[in-house]
C-alpha atoms as a PDB file:
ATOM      1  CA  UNK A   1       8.446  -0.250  -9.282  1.00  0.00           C
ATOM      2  CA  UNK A   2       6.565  -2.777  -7.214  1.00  0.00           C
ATOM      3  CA  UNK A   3       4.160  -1.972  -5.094  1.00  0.00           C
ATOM      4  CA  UNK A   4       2.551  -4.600  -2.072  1.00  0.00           C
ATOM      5  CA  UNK A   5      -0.722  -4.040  -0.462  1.00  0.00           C
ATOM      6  CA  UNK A   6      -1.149  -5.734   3.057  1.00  0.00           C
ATOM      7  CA  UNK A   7      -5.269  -6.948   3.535  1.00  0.00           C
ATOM      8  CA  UNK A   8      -6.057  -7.322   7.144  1.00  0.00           C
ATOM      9  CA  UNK A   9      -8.792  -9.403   8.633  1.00  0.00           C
ATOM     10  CA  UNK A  10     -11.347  -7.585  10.023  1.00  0.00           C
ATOM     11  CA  UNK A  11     -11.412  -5.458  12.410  1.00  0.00           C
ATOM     12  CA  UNK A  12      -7.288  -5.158  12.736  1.00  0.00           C
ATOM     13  CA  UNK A  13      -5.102  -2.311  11.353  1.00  0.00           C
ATOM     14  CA  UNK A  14      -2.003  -4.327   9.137  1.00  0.00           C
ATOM     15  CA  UNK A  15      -0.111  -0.393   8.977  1.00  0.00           C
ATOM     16  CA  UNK A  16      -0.561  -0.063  13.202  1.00  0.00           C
ATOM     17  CA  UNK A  17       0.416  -3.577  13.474  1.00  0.00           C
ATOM     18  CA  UNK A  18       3.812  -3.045  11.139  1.00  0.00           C
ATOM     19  CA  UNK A  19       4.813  -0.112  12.550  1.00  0.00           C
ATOM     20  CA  UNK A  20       4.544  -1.564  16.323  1.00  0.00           C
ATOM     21  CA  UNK A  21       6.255  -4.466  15.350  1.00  0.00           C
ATOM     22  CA  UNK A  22       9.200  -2.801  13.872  1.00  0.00           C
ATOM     23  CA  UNK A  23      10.247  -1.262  17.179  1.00  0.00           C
ATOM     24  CA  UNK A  24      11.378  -4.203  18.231  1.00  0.00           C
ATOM     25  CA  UNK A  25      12.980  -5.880  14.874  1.00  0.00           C
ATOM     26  CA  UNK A  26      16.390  -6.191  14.258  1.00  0.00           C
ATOM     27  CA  UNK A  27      16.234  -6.013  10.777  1.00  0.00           C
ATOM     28  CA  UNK A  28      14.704  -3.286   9.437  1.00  0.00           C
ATOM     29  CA  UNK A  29      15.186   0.165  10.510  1.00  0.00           C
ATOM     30  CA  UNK A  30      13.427   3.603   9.814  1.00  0.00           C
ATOM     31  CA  UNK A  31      15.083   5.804   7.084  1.00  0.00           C
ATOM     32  CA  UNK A  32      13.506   8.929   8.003  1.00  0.00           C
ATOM     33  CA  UNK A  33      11.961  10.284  11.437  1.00  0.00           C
ATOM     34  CA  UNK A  34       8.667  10.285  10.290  1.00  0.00           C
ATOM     35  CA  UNK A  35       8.874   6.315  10.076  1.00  0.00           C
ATOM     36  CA  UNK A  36       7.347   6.272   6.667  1.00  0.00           C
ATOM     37  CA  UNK A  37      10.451   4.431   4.904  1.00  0.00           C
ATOM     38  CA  UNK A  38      11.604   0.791   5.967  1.00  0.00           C
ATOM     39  CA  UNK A  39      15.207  -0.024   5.339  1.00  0.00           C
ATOM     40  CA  UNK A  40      17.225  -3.641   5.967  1.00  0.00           C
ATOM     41  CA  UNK A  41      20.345  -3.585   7.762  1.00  0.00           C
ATOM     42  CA  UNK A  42      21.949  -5.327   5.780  1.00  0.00           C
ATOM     43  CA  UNK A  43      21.471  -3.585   2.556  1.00  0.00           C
ATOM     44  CA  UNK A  44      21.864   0.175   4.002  1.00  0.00           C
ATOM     45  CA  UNK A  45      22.426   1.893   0.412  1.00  0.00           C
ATOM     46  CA  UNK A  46      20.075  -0.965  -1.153  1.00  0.00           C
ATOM     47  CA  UNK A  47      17.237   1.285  -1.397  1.00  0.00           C
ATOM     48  CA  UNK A  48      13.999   1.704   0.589  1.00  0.00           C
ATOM     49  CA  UNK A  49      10.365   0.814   0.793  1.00  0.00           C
ATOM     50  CA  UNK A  50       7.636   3.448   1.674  1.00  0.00           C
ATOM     51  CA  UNK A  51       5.014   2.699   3.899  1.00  0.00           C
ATOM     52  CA  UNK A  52       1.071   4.323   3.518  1.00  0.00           C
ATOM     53  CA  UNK A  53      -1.787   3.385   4.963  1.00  0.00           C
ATOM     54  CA  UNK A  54      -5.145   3.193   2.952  1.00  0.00           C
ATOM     55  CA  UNK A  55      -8.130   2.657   5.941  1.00  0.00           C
ATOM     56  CA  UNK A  56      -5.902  -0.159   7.342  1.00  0.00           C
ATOM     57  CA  UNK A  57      -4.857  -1.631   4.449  1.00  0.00           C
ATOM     58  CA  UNK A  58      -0.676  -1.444   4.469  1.00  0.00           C
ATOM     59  CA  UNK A  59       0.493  -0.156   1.391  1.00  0.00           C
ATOM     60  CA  UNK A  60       4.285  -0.623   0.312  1.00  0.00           C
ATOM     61  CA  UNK A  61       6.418   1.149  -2.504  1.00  0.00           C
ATOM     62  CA  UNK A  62       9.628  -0.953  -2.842  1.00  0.00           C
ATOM     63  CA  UNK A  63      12.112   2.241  -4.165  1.00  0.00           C
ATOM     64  CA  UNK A  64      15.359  -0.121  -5.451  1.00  0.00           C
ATOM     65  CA  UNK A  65      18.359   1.402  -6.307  1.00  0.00           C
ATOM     66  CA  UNK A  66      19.366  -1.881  -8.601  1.00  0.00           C
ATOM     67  CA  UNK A  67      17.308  -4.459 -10.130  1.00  0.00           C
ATOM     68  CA  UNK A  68      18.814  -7.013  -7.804  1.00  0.00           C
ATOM     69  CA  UNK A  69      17.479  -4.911  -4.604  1.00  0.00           C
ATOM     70  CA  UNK A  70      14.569  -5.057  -5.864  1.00  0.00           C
ATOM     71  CA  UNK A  71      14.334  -8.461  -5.268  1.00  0.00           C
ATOM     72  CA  UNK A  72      16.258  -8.425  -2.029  1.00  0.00           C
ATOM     73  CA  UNK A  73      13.643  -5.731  -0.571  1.00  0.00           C
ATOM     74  CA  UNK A  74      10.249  -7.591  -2.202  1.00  0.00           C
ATOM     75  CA  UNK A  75      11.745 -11.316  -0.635  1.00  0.00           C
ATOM     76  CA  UNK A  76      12.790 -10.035   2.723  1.00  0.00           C
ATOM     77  CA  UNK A  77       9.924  -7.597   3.072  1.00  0.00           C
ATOM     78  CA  UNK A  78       7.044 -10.345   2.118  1.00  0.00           C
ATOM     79  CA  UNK A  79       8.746 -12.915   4.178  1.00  0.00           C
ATOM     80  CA  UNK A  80       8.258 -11.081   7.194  1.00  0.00           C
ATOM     81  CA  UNK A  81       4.646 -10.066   6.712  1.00  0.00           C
ATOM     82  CA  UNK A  82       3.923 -13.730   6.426  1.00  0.00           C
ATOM     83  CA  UNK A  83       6.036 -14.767   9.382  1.00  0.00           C
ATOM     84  CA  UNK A  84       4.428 -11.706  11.409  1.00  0.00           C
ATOM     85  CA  UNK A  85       1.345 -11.391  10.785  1.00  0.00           C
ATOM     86  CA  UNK A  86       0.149 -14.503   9.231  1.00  0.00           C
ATOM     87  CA  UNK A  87      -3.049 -14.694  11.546  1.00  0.00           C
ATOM     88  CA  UNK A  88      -3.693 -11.010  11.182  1.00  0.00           C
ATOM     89  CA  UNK A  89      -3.954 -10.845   6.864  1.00  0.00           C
ATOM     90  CA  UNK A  90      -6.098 -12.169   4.542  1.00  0.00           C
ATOM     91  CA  UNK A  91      -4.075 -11.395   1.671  1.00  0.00           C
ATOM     92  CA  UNK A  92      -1.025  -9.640   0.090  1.00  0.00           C
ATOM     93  CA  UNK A  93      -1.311  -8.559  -3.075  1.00  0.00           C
ATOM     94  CA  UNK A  94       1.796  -7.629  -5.405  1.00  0.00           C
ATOM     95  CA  UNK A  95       1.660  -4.954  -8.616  1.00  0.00           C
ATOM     96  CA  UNK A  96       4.318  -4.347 -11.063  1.00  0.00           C
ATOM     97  CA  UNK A  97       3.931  -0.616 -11.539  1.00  0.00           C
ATOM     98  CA  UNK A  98       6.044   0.828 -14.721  1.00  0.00           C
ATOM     99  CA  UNK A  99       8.178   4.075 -13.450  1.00  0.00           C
ATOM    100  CA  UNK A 100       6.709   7.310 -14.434  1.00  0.00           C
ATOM    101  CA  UNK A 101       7.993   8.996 -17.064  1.00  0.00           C
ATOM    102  CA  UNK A 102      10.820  12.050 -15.929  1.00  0.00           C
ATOM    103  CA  UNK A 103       9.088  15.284 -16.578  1.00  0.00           C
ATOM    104  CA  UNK A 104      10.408  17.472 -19.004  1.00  0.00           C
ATOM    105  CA  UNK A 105      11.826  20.341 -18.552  1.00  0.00           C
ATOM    106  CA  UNK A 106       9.894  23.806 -19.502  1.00  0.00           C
ATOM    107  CA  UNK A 107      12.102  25.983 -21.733  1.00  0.00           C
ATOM    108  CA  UNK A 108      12.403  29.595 -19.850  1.00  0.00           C
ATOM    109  CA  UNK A 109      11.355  32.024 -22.246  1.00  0.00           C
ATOM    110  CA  UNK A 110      14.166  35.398 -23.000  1.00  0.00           C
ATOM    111  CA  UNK A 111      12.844  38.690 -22.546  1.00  0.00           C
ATOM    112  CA  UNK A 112      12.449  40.370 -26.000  1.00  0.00           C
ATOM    113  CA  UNK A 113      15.542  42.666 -27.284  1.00  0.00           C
END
């Protein structure tokens, strides 16, 4: 999984500014009504990245369904951070986060005969 954190300068809020600025893109779309999942048009069943905020600081969790939207999602996604909001970050930081392991299932236990 990768994960991208958005740093804005001070004073600015880089999740408040996203999430006004998507209203008006043509590109990405919400998923979900409580606008916490970004999805590109043109890849509909490419995946999705969720959105959090952490005091201001935008944080992303690209969710590919191949390895190829994975790099779709990071490259389109990054692209227009930099093109929006290039005087309103100091920095983007990426983080290659290994998938958590599935959980295993618990064994039911029989009642006694």
């Amino acid at each position: 999984m990768l994960v991208l954190q958005a740093v804005p300068a001070t004073g600015r809020d880089a999740y408040k500014l996203l999430r006004a600025r998507i209203r008006e893109a043509t590109t990405w779309e919400w998923s979900n009504k409580a606008k916490t999942r970004l999805r590109h048009v043109q890849r509909r069943t490419g995946g999705h990245i969720a959105l959090s905020n952490a005091n201001g600081v935008l944080v992303a969790h690209v969710m590919p369904r191949t390895a190829s939207d994975l790099f779709y999602l990071a490259e389109k996604f990054t692209g227009r951070l930099v093109a929006w909001f290039e005087a309103d970050l100091l920095a983007i930081n990426i983080q290659f986060v290994p998938e958590p392991p599935a959980p295993k299932r618990k064994k039911r236990k029989r009642a006694g005969r």
